[in-house]
C-alpha atoms as a PDB file:
ATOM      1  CA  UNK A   1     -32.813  19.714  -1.149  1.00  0.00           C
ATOM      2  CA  UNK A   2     -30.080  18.759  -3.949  1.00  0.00           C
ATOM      3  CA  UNK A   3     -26.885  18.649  -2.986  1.00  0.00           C
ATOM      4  CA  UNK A   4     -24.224  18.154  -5.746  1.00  0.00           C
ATOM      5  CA  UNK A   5     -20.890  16.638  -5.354  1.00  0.00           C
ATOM      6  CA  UNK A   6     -17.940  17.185  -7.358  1.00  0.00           C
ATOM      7  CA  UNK A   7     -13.840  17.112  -7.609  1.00  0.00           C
ATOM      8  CA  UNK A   8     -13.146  13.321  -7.498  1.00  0.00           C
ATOM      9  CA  UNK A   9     -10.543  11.686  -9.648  1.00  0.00           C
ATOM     10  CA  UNK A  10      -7.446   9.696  -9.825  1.00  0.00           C
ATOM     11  CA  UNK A  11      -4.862  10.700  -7.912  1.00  0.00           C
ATOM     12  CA  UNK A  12      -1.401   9.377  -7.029  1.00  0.00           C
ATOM     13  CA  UNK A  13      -0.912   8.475  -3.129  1.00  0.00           C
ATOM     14  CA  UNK A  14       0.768  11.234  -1.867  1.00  0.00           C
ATOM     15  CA  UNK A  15      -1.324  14.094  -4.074  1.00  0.00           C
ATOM     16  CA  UNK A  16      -4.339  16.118  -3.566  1.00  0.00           C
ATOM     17  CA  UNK A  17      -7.884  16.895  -4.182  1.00  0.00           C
ATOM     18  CA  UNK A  18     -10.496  19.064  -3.643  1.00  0.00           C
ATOM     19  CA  UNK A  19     -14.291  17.787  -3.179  1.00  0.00           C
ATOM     20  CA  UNK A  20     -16.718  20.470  -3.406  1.00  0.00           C
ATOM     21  CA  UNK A  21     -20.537  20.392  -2.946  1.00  0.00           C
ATOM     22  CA  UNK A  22     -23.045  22.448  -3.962  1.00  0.00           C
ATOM     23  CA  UNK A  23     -26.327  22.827  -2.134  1.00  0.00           C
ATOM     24  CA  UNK A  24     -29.609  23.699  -3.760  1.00  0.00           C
ATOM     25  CA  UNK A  25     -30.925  25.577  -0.606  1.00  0.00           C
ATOM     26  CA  UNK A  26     -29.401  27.127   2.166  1.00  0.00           C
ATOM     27  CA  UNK A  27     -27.247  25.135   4.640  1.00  0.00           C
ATOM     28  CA  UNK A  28     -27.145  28.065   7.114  1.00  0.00           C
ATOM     29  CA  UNK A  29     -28.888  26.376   9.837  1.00  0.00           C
ATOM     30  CA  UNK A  30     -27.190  22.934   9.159  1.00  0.00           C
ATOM     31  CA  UNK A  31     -24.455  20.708   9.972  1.00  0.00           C
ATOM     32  CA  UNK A  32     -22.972  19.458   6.734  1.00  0.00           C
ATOM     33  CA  UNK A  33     -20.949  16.607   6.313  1.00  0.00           C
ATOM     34  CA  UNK A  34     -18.717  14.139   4.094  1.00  0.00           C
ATOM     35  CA  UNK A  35     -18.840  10.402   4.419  1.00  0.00           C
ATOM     36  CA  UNK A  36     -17.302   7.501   2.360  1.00  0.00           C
ATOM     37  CA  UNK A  37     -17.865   4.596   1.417  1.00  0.00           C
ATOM     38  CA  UNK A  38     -15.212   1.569   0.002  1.00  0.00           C
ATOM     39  CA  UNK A  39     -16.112  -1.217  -1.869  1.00  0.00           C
ATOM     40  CA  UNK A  40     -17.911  -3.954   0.946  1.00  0.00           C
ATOM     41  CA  UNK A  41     -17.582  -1.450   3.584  1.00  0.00           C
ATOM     42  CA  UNK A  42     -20.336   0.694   5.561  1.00  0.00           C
ATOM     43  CA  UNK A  43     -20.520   4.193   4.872  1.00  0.00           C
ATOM     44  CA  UNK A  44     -18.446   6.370   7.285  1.00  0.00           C
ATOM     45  CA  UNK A  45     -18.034   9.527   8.270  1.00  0.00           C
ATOM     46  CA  UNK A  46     -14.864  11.542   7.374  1.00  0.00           C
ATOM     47  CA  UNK A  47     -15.347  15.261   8.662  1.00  0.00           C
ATOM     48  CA  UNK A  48     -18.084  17.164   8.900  1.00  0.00           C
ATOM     49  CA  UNK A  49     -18.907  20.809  10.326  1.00  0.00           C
ATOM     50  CA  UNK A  50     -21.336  22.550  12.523  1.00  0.00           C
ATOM     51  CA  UNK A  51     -23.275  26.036  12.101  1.00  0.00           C
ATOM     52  CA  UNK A  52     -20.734  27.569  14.023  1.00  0.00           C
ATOM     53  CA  UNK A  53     -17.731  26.033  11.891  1.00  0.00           C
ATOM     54  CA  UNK A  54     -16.299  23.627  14.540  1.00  0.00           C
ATOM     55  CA  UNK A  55     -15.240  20.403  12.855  1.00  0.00           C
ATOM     56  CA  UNK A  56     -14.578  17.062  13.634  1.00  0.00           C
ATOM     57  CA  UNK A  57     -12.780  13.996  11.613  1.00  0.00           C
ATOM     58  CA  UNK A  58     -12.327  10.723  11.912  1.00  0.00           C
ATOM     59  CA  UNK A  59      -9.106   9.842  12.854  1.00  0.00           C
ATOM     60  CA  UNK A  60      -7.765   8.465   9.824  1.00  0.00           C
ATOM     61  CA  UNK A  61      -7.456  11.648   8.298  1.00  0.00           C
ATOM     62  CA  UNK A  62      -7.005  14.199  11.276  1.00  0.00           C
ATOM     63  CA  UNK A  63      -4.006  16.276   9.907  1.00  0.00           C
ATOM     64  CA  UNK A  64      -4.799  15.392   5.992  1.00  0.00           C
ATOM     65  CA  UNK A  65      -8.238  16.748   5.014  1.00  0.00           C
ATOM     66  CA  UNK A  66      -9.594  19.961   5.833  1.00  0.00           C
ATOM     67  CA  UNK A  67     -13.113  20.536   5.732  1.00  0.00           C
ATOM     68  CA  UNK A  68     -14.525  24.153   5.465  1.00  0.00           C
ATOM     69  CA  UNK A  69     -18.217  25.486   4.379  1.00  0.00           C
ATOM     70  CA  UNK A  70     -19.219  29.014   2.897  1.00  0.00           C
ATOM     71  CA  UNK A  71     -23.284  29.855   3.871  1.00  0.00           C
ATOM     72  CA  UNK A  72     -23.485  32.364   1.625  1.00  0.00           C
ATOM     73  CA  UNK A  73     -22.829  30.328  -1.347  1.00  0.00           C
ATOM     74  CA  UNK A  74     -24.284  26.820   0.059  1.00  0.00           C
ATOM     75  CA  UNK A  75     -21.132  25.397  -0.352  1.00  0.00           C
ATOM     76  CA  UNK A  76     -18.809  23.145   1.137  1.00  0.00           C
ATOM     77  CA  UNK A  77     -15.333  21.539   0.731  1.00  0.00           C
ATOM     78  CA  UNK A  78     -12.872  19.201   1.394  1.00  0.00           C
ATOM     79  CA  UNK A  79      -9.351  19.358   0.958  1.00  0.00           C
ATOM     80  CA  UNK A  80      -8.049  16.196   0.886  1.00  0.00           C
ATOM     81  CA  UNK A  81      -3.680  16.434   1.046  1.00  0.00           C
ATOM     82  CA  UNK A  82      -1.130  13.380   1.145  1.00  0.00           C
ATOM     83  CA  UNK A  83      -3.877  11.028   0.193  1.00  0.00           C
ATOM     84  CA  UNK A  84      -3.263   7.347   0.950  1.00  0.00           C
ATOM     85  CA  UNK A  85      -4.601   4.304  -0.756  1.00  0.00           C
ATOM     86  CA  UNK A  86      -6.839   3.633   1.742  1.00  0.00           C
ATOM     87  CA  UNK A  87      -8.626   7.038   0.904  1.00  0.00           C
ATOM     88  CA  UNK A  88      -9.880   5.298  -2.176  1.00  0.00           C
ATOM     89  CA  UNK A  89     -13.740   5.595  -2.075  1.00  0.00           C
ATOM     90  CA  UNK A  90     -16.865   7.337  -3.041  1.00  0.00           C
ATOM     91  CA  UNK A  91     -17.462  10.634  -1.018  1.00  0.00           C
ATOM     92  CA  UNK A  92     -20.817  11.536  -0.177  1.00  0.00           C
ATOM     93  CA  UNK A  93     -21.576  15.113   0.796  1.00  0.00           C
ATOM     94  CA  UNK A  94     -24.769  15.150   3.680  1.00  0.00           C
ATOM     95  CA  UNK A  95     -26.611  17.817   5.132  1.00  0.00           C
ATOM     96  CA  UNK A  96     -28.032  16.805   8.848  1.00  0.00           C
ATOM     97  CA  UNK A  97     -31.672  18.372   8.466  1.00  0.00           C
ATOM     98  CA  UNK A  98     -33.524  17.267  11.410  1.00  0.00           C
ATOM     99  CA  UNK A  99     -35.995  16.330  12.140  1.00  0.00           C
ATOM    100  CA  UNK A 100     -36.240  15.038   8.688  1.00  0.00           C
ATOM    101  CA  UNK A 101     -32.560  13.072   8.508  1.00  0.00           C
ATOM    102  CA  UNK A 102     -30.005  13.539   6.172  1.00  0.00           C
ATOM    103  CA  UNK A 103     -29.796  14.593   2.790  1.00  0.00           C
ATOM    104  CA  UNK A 104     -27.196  12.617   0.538  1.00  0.00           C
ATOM    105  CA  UNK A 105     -25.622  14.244  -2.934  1.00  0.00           C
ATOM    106  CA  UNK A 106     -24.899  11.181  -5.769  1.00  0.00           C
ATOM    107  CA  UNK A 107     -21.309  10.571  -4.852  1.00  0.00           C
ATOM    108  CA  UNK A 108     -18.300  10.908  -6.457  1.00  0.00           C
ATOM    109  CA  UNK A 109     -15.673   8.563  -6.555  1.00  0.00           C
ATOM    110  CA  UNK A 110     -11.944   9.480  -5.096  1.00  0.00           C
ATOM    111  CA  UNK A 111      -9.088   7.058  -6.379  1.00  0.00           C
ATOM    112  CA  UNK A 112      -5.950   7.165  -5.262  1.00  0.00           C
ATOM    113  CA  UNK A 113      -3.406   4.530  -6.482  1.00  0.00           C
ATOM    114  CA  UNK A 114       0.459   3.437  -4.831  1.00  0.00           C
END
């Protein structure tokens, strides 16, 4: 499984992007995620959305990012609005594949300045 991440840039706080990631293989029966990770920080999870398309964020962006999938194309975004400083980060798309794990695209980074 590849998955590849794109859509990250510098952005003014306030602005918006749009992350989009592309899967090599189909993500039908798969909960797909994105996570982020700062500079000295752990990686953490920012939305992510079952089979069924129910979705769950963390709460620092509840209300600000929106993620949705499309299973026919393998895809899946995230709509990042009124970003904040503290959004600054590299986004990692995931697909949960058990029982193997998780499947990581490369990353892009998301900067937003003040």
């Amino acid at each position: 499984v590849q998955l590849q991440a794109s859509g990250g840039g510098l952005v003014q706080a306030g602005g918006s992007l749009k992350l989009s990631c592309a899967a090599s293989g189909s993500i039908i029966m798969h909960v797909m995620g994105w996570y982020r990770q700062a500079p000295g920080t752990q990686r953490e999870l920012v939305a992510a959305i079952t089979t069924v398309g129910s979705t769950n964020y963390a709460n620092s962006v509840k209300g600000r990012f929106t993620i949705s999938r499309d299973n026919d194309k393998n895809t899946v975004t995230l709509n990042m609005n009124n970003l904040k400083p503290e959004d600054t980060a590299v986004y990692y798309c995931a697909e949960h594949a058990p029982p193997t794990g998780i499947y990581w695209g490369q990353g892009t980074l998301v900067t937003v300045s003040s």
